[in-house]
Protein backbone atom coordinates (compact mmCIF):
# COMPACT_ATOMS: atom_id res chain seq x y z
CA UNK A 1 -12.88 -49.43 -21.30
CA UNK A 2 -15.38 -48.38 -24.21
CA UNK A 3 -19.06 -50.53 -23.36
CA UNK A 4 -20.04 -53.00 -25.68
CA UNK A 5 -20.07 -56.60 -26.19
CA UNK A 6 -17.26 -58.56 -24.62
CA UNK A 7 -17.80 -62.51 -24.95
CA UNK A 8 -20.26 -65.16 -24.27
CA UNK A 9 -21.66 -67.36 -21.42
CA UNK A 10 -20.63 -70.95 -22.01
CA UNK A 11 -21.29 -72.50 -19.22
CA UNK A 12 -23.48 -72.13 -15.90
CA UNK A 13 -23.27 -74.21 -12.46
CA UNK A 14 -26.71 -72.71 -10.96
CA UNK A 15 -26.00 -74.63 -7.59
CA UNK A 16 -23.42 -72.12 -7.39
CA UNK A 17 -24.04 -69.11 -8.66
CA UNK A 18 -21.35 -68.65 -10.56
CA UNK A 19 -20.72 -69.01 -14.48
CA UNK A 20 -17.74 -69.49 -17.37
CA UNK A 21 -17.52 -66.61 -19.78
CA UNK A 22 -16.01 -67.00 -23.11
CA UNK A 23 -14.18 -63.48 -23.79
CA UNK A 24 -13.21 -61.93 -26.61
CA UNK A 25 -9.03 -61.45 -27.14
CA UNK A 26 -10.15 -57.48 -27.70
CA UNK A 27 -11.66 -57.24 -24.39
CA UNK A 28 -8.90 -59.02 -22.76
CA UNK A 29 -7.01 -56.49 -24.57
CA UNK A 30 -8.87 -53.69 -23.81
CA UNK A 31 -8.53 -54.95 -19.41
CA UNK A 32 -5.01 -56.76 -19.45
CA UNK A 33 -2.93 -54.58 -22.30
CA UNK A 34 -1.64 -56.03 -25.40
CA UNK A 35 0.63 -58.62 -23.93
CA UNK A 36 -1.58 -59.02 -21.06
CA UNK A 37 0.81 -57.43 -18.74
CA UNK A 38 -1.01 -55.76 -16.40
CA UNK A 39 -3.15 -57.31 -13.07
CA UNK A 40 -6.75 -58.43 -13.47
CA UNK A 41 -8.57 -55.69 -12.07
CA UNK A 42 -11.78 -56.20 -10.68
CA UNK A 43 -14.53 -55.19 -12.79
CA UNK A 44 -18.59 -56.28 -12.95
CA UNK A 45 -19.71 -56.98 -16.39
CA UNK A 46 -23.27 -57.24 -17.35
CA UNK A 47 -25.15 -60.39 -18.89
CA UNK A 48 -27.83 -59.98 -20.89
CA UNK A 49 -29.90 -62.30 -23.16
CA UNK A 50 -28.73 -62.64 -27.24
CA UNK A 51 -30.16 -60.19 -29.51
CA UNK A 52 -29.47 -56.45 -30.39
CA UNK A 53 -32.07 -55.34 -28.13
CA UNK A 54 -31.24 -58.65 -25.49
CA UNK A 55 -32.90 -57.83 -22.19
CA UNK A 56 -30.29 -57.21 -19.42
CA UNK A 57 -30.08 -61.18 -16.75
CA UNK A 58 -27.71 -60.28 -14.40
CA UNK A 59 -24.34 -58.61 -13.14
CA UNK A 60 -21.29 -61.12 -12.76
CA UNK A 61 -17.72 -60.28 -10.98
CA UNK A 62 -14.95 -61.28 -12.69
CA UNK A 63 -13.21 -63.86 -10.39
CA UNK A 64 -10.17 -65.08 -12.73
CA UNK A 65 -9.27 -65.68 -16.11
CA UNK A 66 -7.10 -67.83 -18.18
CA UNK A 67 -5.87 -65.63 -21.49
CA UNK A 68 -4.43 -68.93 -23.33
CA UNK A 69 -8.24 -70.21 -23.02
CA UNK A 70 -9.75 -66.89 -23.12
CA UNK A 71 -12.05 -68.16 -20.27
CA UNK A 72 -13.50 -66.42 -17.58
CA UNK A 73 -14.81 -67.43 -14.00
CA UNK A 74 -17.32 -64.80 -12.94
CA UNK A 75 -19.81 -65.04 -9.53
CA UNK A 76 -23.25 -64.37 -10.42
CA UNK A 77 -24.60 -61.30 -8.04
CA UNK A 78 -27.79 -62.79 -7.02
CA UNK A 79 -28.96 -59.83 -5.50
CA UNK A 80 -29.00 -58.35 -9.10
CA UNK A 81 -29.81 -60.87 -11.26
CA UNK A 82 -33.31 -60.21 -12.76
CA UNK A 83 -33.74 -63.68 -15.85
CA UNK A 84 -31.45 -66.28 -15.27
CA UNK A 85 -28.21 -66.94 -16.60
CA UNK A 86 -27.68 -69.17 -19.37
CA UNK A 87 -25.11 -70.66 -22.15
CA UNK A 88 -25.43 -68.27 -25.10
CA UNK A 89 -25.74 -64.96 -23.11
CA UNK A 90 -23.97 -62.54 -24.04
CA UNK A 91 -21.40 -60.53 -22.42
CA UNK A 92 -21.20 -56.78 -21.89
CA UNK A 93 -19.96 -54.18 -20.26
């Protein structure tokens, strides 16, 4: 999977630790195939503050997803998260 921006943080439930991730339908592409036929593997993506040169918050797991919502469930690693998390962030991997 080529790095680069793959979706937004929409949400963030602090208490926790965990986050929504708005994905793009290319990077859902790019992980599931184009008719998102193969399994969810598992895969750490990288949240990092808007901006071209967006310092990097955290790491996230990808927990699930829902393709029809392009949605994303992700736990937040604690031990690497470094600003916290917040709607807006951007995804990347």
């Amino acid at each position: 999977m080529p790095p680069g921006d793959k979706g937004t943080v929409a949400s963030v439930d602090k208490e926790w630790k965990f986050c929504v991730l708005s994905l793009s339908e290319k990077f859902l592409t790019e992980m599931l195939g184009d008719q998102y036929q193969f399994n969810m593997p598992t895969i750490h993506l990288l949240i990092r503050k808007p901006g071209e040169n967006g310092k990097f918050a955290a790491k996230v797991r990808l927990m699930q997803v829902d393709v029809n919502k392009r949605l994303g469930v992700a736990n937040i690693m604690t031990d690497w998260q470094q600003l916290p998390v917040e709607p807006g962030d951007t995804v990347y991997y």
